[in-house]
C-alpha atoms as a PDB file:
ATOM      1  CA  UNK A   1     -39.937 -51.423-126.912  1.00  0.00           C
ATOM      2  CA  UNK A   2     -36.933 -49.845-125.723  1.00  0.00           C
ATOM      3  CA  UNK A   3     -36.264 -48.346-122.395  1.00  0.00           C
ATOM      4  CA  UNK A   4     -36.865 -44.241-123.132  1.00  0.00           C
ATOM      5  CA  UNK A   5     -33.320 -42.187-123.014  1.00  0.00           C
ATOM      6  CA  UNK A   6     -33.891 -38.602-122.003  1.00  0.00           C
ATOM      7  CA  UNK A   7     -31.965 -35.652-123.809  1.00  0.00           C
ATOM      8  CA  UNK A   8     -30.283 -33.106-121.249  1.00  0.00           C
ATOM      9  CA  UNK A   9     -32.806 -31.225-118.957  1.00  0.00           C
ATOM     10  CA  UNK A  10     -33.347 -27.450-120.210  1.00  0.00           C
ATOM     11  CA  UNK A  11     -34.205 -25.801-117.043  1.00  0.00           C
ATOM     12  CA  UNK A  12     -35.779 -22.583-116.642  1.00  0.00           C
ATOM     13  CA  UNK A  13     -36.748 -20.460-113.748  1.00  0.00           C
ATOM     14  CA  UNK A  14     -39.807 -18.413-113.889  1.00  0.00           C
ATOM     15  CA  UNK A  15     -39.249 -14.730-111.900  1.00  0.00           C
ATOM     16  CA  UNK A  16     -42.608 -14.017-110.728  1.00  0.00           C
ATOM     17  CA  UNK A  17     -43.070 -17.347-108.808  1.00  0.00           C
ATOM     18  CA  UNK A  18     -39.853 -18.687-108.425  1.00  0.00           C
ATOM     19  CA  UNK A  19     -40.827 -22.079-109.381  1.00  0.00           C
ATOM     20  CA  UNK A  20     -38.113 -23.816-111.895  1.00  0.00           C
ATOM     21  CA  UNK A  21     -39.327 -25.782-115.491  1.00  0.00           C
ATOM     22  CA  UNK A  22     -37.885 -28.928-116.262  1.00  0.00           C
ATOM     23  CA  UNK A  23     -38.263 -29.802-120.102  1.00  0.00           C
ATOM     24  CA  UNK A  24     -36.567 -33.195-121.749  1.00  0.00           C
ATOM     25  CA  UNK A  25     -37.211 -34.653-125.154  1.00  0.00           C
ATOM     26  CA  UNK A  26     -37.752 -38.427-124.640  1.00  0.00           C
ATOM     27  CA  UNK A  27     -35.606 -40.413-127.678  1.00  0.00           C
ATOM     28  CA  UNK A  28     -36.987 -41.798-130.394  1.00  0.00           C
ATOM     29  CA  UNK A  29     -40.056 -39.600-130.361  1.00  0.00           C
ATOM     30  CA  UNK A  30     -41.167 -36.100-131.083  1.00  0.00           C
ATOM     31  CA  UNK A  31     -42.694 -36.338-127.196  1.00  0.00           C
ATOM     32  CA  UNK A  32     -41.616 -34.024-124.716  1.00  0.00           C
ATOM     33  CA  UNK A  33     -41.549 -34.659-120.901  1.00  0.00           C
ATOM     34  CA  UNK A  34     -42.208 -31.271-118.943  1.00  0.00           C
ATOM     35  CA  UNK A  35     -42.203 -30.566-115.293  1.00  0.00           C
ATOM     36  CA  UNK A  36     -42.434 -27.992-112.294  1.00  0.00           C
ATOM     37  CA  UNK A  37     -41.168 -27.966-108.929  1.00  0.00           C
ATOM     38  CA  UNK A  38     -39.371 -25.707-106.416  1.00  0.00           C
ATOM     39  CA  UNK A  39     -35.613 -26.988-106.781  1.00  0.00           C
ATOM     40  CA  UNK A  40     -34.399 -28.325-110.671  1.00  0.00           C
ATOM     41  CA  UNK A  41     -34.338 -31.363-109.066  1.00  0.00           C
ATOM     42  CA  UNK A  42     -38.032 -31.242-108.584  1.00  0.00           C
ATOM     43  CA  UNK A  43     -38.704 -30.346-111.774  1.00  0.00           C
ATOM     44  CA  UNK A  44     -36.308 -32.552-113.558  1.00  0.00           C
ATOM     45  CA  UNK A  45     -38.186 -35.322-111.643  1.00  0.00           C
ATOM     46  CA  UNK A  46     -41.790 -34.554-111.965  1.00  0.00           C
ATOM     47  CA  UNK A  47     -40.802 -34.231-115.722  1.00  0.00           C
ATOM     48  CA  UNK A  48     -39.882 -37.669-115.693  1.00  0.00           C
ATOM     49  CA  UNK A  49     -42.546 -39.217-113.226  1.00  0.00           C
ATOM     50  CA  UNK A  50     -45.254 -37.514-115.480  1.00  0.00           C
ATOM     51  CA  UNK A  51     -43.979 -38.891-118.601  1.00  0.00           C
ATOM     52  CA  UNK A  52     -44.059 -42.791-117.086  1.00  0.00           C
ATOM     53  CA  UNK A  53     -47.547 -41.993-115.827  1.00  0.00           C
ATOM     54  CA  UNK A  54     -48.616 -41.231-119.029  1.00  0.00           C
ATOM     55  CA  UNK A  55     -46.546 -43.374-120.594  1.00  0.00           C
ATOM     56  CA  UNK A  56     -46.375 -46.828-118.507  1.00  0.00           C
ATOM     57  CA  UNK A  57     -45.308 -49.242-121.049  1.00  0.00           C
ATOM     58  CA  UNK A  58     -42.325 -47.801-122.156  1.00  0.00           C
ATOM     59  CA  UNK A  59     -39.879 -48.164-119.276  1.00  0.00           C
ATOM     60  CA  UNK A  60     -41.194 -52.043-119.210  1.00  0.00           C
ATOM     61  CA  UNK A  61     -37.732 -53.591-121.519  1.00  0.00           C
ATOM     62  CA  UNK A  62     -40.395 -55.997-123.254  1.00  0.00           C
ATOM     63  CA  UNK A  63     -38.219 -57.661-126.206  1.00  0.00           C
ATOM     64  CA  UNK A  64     -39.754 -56.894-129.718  1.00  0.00           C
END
């Protein structure tokens, strides 16, 4: 399995609350990785952090 490229972030900030969306799709997959935070940074990260949690083998670069 191949280490996971992500496409470029789309970042959106929500007016009520302030709080910024993070959204990526991860190659090779129909799967997208979504996250929250208070800075695009934040969210850009939780995006990612939440896809490996849910997702743990596919940052291992285990030969086929």
């Amino acid at each position: 399995m191949a280490v996971p490229t992500f496409s470029a972030p789309v970042i959106t900030q929500d007016g009520v609350t302030g709080l910024y969306h993070a959204s990526f799709t991860v190659s090779d997959t129909d799967v997208k990785a979504e996250g929250v935070g208070d800075t695009p940074y934040q969210a850009k990260r939780h995006a990612v952090v939440t896809y490996r949690k849910a997702n743990p083998l596919a940052f291992l670069d285990i030969p086929a």
